[in-house]
PDB file of N, CA and C in Angstrom:
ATOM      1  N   UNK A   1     -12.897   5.883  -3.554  1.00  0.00           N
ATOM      2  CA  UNK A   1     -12.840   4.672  -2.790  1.00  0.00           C
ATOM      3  C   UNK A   1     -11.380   4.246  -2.659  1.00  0.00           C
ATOM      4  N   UNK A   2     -11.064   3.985  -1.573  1.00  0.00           N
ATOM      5  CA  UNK A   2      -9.590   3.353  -1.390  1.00  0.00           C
ATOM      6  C   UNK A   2      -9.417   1.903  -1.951  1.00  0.00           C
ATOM      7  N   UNK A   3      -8.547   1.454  -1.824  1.00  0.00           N
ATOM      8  CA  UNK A   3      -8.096   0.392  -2.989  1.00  0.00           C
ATOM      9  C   UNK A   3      -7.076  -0.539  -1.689  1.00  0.00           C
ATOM     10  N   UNK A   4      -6.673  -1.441  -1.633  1.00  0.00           N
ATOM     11  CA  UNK A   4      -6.110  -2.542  -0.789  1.00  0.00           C
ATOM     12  C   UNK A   4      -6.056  -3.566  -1.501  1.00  0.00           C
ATOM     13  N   UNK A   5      -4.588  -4.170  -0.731  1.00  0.00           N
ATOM     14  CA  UNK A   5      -4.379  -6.013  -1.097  1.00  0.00           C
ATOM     15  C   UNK A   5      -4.133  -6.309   0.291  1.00  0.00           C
ATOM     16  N   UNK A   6      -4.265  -7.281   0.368  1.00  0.00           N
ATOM     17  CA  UNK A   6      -3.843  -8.394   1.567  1.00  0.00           C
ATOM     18  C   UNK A   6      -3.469  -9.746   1.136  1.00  0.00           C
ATOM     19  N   UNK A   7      -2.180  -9.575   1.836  1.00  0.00           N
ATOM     20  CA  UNK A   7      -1.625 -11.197   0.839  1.00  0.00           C
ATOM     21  C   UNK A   7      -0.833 -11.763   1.647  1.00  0.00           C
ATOM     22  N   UNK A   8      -0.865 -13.414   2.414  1.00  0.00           N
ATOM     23  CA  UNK A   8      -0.593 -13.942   2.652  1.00  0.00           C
ATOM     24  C   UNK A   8      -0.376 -15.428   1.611  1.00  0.00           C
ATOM     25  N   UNK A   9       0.813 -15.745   1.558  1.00  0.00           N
ATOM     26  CA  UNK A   9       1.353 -17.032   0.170  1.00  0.00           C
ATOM     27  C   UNK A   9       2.300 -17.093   0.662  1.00  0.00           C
ATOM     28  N   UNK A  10       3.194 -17.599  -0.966  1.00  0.00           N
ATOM     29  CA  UNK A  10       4.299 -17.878  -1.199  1.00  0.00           C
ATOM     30  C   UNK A  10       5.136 -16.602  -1.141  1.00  0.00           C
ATOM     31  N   UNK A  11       6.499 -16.704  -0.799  1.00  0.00           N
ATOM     32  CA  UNK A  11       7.175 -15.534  -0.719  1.00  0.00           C
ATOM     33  C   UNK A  11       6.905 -14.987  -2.142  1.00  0.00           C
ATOM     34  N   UNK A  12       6.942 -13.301  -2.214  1.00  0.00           N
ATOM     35  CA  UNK A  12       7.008 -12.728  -3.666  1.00  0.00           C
ATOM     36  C   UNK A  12       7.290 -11.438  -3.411  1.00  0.00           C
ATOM     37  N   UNK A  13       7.958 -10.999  -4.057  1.00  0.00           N
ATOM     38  CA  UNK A  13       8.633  -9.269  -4.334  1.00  0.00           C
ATOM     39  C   UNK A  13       7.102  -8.510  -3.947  1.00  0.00           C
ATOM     40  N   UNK A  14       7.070  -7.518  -3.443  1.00  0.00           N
ATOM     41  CA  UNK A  14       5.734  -6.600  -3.059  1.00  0.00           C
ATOM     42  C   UNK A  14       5.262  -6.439  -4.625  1.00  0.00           C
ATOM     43  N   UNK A  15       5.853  -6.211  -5.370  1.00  0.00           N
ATOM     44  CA  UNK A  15       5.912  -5.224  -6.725  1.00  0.00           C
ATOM     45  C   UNK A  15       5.420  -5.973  -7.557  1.00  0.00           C
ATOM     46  N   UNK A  16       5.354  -7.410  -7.474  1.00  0.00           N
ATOM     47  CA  UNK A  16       4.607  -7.769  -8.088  1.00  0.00           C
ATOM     48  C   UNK A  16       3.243  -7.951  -8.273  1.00  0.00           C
ATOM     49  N   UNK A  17       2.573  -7.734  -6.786  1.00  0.00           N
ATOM     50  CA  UNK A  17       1.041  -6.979  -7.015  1.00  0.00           C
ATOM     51  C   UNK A  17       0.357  -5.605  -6.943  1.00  0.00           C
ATOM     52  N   UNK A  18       1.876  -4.824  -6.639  1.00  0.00           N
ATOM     53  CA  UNK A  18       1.885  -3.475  -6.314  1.00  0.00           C
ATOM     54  C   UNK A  18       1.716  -2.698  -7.721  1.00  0.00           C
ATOM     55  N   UNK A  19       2.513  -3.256  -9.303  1.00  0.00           N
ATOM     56  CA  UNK A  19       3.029  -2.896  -9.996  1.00  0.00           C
ATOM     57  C   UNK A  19       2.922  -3.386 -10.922  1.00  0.00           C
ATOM     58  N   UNK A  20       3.170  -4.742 -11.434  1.00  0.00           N
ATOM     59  CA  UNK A  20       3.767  -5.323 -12.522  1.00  0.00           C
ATOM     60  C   UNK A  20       2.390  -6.175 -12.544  1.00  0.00           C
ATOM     61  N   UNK A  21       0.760  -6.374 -12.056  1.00  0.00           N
ATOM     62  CA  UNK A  21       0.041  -7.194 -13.173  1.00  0.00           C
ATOM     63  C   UNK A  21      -0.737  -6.270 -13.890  1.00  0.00           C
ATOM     64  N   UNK A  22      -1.510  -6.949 -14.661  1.00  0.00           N
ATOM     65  CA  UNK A  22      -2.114  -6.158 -15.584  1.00  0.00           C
ATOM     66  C   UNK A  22      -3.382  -5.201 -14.923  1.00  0.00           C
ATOM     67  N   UNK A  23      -4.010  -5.708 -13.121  1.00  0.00           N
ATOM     68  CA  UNK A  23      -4.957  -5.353 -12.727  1.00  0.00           C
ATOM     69  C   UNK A  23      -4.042  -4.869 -11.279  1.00  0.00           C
ATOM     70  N   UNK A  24      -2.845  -4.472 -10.918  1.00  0.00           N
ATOM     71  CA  UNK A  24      -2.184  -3.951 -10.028  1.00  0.00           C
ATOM     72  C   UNK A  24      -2.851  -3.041  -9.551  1.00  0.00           C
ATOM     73  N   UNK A  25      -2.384  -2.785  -7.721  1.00  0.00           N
ATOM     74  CA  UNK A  25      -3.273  -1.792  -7.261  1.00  0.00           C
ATOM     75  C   UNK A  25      -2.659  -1.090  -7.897  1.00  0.00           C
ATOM     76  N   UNK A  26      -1.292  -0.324  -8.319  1.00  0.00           N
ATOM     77  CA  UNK A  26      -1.391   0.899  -9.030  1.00  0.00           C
ATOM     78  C   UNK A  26      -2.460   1.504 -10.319  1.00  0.00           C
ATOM     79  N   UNK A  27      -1.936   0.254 -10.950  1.00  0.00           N
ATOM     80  CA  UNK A  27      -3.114   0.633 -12.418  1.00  0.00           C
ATOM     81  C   UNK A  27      -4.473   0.763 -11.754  1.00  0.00           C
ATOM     82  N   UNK A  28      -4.992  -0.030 -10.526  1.00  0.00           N
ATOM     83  CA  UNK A  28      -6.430   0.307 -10.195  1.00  0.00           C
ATOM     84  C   UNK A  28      -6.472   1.685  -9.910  1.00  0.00           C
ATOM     85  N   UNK A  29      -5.286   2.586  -9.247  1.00  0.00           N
ATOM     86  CA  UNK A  29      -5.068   3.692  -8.303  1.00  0.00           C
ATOM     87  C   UNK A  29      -5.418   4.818  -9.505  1.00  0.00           C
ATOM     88  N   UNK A  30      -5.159   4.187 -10.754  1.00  0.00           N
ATOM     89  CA  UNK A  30      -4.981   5.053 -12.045  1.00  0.00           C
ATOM     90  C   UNK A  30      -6.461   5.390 -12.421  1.00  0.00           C
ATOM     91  N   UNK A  31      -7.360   4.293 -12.455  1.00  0.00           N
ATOM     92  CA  UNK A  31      -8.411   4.232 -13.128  1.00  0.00           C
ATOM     93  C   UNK A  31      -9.329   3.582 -12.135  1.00  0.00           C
ATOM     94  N   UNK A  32     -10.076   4.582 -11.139  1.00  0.00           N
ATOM     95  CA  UNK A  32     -10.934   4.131 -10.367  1.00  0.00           C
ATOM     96  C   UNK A  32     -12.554   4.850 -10.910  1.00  0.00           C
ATOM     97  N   UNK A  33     -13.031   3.411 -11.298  1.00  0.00           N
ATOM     98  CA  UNK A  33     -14.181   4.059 -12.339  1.00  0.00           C
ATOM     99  C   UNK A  33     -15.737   4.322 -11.344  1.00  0.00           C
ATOM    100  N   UNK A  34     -15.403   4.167 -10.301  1.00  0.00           N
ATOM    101  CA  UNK A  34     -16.800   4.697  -9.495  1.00  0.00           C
ATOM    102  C   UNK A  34     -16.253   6.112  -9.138  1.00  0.00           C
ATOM    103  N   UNK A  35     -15.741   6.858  -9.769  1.00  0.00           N
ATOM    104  CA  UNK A  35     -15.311   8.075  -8.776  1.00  0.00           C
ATOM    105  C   UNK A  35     -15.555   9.081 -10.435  1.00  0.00           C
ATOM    106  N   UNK A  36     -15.939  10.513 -10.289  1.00  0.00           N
ATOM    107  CA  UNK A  36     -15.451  11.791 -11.050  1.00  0.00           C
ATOM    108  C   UNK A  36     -14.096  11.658 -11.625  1.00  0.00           C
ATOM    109  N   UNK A  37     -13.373  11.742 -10.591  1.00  0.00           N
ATOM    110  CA  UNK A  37     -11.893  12.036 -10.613  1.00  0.00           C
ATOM    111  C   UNK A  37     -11.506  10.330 -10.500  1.00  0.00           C
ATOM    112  N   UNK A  38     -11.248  10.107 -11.788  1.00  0.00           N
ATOM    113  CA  UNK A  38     -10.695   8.817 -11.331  1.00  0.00           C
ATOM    114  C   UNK A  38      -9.391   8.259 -11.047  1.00  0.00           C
ATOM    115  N   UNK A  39      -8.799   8.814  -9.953  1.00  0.00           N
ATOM    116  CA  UNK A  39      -7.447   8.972  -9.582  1.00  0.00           C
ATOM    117  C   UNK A  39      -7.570   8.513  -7.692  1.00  0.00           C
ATOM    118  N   UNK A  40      -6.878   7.809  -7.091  1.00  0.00           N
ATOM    119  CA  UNK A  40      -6.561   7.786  -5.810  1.00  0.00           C
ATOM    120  C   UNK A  40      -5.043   7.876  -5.904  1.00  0.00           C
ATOM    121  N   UNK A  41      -5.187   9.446  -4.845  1.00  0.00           N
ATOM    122  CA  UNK A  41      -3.777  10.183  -5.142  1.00  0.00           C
ATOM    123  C   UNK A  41      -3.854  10.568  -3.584  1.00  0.00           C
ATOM    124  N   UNK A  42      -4.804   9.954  -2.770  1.00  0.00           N
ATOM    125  CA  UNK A  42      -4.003  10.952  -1.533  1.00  0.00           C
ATOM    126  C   UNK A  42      -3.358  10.158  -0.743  1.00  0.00           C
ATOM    127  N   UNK A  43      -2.295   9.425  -1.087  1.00  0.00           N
ATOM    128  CA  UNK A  43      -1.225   8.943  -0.390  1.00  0.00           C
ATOM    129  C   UNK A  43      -1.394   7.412  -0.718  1.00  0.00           C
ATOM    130  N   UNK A  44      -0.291   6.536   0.469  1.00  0.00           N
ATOM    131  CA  UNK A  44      -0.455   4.942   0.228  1.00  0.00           C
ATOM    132  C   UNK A  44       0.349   4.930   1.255  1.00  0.00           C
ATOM    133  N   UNK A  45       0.119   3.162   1.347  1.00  0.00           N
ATOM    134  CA  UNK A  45       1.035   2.758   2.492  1.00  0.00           C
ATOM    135  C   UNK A  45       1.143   1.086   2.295  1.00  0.00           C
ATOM    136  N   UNK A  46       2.170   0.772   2.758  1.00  0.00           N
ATOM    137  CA  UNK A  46       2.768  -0.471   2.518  1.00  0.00           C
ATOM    138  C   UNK A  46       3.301  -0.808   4.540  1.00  0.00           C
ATOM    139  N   UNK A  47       2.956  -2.480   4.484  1.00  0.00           N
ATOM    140  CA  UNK A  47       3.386  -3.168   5.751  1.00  0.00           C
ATOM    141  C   UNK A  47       3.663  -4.146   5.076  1.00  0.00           C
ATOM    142  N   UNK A  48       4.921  -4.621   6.088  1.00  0.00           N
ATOM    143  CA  UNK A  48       5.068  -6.605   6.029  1.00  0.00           C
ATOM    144  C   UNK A  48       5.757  -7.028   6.400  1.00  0.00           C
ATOM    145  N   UNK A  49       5.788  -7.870   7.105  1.00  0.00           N
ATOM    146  CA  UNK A  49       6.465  -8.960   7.938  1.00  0.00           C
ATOM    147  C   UNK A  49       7.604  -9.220   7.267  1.00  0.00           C
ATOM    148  N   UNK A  50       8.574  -8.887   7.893  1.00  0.00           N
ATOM    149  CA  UNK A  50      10.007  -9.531   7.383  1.00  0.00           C
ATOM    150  C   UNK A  50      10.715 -10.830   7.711  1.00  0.00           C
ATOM    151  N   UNK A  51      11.494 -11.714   6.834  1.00  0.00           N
ATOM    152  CA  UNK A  51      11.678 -12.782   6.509  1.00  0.00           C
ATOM    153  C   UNK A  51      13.118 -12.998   8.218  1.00  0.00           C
ATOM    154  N   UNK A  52      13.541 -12.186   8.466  1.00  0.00           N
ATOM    155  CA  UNK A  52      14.665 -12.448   9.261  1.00  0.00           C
ATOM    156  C   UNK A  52      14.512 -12.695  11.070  1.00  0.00           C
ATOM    157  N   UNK A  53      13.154 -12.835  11.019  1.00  0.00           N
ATOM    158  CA  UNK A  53      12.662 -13.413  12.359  1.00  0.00           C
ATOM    159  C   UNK A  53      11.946 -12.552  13.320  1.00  0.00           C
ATOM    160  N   UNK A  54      11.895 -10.627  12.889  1.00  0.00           N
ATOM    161  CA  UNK A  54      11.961  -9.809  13.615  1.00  0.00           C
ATOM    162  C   UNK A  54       9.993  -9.919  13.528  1.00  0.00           C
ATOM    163  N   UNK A  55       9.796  -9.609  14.718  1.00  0.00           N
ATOM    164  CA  UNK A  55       7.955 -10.035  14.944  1.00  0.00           C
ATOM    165  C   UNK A  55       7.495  -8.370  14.456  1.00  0.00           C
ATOM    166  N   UNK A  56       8.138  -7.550  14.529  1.00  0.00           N
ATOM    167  CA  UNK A  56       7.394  -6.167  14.143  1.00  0.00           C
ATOM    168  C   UNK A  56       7.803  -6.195  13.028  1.00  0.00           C
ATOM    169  N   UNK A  57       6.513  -6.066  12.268  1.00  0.00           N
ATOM    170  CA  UNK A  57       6.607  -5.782  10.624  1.00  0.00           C
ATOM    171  C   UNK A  57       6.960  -4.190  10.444  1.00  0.00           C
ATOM    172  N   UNK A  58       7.469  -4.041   9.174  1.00  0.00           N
ATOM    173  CA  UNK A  58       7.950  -2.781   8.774  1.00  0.00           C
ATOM    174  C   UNK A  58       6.739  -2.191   7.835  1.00  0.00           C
ATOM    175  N   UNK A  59       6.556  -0.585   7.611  1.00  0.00           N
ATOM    176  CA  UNK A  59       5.477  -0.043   7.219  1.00  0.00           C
ATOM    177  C   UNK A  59       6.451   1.163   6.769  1.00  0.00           C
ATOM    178  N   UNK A  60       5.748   1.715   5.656  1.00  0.00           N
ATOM    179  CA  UNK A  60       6.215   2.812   4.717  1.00  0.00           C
ATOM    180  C   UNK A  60       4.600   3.585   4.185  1.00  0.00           C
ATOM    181  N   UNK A  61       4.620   4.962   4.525  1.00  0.00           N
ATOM    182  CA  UNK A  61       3.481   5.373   4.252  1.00  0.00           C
ATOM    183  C   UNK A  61       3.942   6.679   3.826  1.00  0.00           C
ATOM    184  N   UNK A  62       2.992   7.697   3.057  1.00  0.00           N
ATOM    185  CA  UNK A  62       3.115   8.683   2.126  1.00  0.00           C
ATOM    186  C   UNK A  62       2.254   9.676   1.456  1.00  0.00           C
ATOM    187  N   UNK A  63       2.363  10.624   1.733  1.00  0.00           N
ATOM    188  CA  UNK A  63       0.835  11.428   1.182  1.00  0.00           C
ATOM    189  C   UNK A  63       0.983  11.286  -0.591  1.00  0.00           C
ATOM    190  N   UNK A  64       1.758  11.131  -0.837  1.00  0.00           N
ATOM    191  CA  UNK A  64       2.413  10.958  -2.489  1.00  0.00           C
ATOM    192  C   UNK A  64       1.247  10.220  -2.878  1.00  0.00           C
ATOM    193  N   UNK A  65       0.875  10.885  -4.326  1.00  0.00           N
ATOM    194  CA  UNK A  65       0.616   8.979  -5.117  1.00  0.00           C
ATOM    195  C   UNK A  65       1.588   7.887  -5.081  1.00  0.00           C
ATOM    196  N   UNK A  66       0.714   6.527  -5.756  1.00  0.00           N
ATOM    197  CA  UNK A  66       1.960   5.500  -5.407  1.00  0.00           C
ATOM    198  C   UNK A  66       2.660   5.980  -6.539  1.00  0.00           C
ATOM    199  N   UNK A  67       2.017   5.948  -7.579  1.00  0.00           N
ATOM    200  CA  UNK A  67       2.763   5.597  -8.802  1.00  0.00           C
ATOM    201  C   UNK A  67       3.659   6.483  -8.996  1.00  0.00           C
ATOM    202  N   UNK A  68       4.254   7.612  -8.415  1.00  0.00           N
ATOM    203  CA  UNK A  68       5.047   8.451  -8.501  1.00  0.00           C
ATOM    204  C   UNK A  68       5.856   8.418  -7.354  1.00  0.00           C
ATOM    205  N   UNK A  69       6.037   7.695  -6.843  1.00  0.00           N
ATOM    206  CA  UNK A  69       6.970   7.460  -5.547  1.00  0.00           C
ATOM    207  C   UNK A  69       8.317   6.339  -5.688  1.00  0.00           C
ATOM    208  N   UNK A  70       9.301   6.697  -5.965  1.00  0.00           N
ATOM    209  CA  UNK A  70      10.133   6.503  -6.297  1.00  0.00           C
ATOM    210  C   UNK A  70      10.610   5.056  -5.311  1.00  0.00           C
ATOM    211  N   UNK A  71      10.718   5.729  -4.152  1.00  0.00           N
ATOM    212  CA  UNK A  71      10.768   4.714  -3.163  1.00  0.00           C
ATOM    213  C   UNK A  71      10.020   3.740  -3.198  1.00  0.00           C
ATOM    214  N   UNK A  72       8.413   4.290  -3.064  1.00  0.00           N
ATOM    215  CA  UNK A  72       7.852   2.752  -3.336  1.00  0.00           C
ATOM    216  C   UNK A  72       8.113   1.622  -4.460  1.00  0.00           C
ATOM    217  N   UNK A  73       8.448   1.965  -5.479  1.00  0.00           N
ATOM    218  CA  UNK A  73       8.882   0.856  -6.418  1.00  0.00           C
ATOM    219  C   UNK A  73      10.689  -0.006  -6.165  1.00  0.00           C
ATOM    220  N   UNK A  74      11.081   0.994  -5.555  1.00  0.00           N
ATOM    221  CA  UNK A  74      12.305   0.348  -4.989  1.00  0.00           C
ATOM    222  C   UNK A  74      12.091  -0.215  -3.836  1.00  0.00           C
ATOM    223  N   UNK A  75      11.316  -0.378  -2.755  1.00  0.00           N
ATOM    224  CA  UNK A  75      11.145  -0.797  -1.639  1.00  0.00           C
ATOM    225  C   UNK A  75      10.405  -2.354  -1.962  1.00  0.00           C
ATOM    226  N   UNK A  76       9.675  -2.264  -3.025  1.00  0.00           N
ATOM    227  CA  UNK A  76       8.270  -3.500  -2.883  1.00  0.00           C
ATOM    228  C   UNK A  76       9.191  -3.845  -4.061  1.00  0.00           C
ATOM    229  N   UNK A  77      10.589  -3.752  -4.371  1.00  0.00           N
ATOM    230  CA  UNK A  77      11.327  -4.233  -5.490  1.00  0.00           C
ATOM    231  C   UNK A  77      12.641  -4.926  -5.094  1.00  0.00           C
ATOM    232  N   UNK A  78      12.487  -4.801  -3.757  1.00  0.00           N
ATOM    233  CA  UNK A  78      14.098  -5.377  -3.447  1.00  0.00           C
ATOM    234  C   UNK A  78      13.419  -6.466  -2.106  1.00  0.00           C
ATOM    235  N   UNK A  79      12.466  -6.122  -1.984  1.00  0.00           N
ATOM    236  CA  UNK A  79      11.735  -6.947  -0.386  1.00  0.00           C
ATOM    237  C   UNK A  79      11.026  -8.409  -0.557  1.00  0.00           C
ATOM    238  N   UNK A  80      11.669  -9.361  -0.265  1.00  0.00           N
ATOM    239  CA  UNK A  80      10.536 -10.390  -0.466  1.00  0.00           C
ATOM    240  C   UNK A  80       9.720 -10.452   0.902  1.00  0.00           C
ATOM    241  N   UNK A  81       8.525 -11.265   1.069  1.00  0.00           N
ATOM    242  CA  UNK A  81       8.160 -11.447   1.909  1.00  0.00           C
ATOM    243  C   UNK A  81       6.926 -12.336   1.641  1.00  0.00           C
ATOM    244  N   UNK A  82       6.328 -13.043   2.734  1.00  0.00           N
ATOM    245  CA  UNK A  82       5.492 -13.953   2.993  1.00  0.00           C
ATOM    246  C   UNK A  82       3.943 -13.564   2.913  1.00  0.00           C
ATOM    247  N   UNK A  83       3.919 -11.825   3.556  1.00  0.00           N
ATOM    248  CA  UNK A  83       2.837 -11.462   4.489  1.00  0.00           C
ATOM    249  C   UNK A  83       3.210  -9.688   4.434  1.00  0.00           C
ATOM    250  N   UNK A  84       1.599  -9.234   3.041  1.00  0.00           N
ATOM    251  CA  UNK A  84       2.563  -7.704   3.372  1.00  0.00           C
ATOM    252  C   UNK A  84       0.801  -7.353   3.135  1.00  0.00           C
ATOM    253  N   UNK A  85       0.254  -6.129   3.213  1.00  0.00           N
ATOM    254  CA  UNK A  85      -0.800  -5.052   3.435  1.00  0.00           C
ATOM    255  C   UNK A  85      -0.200  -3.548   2.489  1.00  0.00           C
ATOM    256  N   UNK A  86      -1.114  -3.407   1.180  1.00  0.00           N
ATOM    257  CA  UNK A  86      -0.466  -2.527   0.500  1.00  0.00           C
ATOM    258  C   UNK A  86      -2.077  -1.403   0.456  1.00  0.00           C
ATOM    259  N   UNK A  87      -2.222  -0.181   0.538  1.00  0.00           N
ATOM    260  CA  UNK A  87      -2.859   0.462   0.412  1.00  0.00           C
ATOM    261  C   UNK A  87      -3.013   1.691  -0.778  1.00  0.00           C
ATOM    262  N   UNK A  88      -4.110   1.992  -1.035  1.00  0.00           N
ATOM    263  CA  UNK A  88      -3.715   3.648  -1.633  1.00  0.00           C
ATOM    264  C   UNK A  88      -4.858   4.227  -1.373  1.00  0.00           C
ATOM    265  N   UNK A  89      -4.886   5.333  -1.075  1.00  0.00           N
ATOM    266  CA  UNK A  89      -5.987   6.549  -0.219  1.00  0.00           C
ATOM    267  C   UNK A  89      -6.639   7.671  -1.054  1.00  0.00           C
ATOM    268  N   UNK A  90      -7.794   6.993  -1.013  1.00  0.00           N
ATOM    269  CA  UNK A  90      -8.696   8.442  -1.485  1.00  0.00           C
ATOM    270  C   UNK A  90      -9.674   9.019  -0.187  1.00  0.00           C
ATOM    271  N   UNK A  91      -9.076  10.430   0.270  1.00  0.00           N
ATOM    272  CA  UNK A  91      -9.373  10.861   1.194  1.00  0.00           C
ATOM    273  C   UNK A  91     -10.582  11.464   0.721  1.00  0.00           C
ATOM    274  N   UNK A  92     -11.559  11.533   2.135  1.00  0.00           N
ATOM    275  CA  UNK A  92     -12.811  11.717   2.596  1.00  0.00           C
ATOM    276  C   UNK A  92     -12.960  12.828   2.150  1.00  0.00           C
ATOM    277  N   UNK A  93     -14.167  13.497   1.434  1.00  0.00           N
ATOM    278  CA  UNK A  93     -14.610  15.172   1.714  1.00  0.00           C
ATOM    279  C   UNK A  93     -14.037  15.884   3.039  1.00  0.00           C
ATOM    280  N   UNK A  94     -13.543  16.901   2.626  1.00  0.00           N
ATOM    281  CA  UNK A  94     -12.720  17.274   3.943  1.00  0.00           C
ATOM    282  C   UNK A  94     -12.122  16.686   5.271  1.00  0.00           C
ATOM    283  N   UNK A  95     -11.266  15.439   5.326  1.00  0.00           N
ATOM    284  CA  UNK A  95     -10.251  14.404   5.506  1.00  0.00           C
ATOM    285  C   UNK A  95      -8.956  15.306   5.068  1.00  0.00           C
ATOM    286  N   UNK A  96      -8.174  15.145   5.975  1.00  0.00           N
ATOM    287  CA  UNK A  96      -6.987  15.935   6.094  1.00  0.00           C
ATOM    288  C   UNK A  96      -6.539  14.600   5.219  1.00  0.00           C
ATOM    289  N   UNK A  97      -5.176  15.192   4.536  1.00  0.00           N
ATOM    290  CA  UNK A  97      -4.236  14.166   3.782  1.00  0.00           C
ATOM    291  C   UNK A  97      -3.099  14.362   4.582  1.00  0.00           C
ATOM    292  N   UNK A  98      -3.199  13.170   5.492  1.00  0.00           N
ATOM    293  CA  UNK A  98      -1.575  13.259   6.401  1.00  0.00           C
ATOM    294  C   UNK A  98      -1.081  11.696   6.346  1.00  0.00           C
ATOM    295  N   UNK A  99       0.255  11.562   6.469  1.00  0.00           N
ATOM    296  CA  UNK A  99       0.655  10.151   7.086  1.00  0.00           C
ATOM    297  C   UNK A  99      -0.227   9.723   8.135  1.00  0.00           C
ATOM    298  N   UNK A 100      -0.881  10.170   8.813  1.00  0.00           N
ATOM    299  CA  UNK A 100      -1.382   9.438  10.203  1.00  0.00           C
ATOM    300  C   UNK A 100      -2.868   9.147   9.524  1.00  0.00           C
ATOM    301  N   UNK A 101      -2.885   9.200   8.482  1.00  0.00           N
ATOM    302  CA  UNK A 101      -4.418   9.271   7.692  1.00  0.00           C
ATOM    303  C   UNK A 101      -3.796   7.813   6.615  1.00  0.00           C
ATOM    304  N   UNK A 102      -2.953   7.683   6.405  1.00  0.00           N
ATOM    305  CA  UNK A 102      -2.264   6.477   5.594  1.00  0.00           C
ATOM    306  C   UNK A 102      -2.404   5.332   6.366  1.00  0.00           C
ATOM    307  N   UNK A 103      -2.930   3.845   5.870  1.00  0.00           N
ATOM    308  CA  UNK A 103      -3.093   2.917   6.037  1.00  0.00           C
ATOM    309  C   UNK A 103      -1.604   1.911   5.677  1.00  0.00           C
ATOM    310  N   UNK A 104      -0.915   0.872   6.023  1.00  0.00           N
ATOM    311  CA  UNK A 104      -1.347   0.103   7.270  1.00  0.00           C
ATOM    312  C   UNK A 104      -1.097   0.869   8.380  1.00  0.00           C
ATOM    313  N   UNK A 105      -1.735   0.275   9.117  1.00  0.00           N
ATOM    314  CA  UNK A 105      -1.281   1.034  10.805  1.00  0.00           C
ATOM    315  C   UNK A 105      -1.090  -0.579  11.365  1.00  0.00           C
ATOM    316  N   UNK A 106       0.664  -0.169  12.347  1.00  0.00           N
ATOM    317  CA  UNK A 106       1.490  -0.944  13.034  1.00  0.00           C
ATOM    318  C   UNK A 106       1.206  -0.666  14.391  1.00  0.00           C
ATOM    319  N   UNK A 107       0.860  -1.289  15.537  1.00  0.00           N
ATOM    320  CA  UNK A 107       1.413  -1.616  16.609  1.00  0.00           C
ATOM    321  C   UNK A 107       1.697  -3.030  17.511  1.00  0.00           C
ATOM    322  N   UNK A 108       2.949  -2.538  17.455  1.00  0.00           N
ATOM    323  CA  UNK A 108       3.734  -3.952  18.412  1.00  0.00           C
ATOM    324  C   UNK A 108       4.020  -5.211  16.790  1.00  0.00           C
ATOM    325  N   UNK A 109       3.320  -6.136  16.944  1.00  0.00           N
ATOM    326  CA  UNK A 109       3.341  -7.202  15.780  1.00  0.00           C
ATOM    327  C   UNK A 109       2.272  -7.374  15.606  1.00  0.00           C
ATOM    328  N   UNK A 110       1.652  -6.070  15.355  1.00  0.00           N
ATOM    329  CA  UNK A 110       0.058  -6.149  14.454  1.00  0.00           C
ATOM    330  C   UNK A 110       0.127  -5.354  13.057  1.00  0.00           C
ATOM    331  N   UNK A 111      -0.588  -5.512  12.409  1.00  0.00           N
ATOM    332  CA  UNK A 111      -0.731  -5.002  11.117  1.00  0.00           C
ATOM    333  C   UNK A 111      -2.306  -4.498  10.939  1.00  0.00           C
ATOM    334  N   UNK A 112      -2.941  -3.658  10.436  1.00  0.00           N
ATOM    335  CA  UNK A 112      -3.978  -3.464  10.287  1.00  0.00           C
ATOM    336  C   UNK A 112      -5.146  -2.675   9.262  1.00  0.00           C
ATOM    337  N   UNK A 113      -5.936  -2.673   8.488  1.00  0.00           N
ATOM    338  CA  UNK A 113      -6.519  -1.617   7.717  1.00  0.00           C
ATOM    339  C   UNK A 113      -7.713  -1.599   7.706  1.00  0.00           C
ATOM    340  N   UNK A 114      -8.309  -0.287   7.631  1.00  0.00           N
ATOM    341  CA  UNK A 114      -9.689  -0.746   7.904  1.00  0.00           C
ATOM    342  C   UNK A 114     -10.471   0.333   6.694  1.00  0.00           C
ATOM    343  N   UNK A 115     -11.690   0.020   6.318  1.00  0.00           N
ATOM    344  CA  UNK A 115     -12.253   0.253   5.094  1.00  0.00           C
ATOM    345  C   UNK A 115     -13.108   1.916   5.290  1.00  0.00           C
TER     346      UNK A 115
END
């Protein structure tokens, strides 16, 4: 089962729901207890609206796990923002594992994920 946040608040570093609580999507990504394999490893993806006025949000996606993605902890570690969409992917019985298979999906000043 894939795993998602959606968070609209107060500004806050990505990483702090990405990473740093005790029930973070990573740690969920670690220990997904409806599954055999309790691992969601086929990729992730991160969107969010940036603070400097620009209407197209920025998106970072990855066949990687999160938790081993270097970038992602530096990206959702230096970014504040208002309004971000964080994903991680457990692909379908024979579901290709590609970026274009990674959630959020951007067009124009939309953001989007779907279950």
């Amino acid at each position: 089962m894939c795993r998602f946040i959606a968070y609209s608040g107060e500004r806050i570093f990505m990483n702090t729901l990405i990473f740093d609580t005790s029930n973070s999507l990573v740690q969920q990504s670690k220990k997904a207890k409806m599954r055999v394999n309790p691992l969601n490893e086929d990729g992730f993806g991160l969107g969010w609206y940036p603070e400097h006025g620009d209407r197209i949000p920025g998106t970072f996606v990855s066949v990687e796990p999160a938790w081993s993605n270097r970038n992602l902890s530096q990206i959702a570690s230096k970014i504040p923002t208002h309004h971000f969409f964080a994903h991680v992917r457990d692909a379908s019985i024979d579901m290709t594992v590609s970026q274009s298979n990674c959630h959020p999906f951007q067009y124009g000043p939309y953001l989007w994920m779907h279950k």
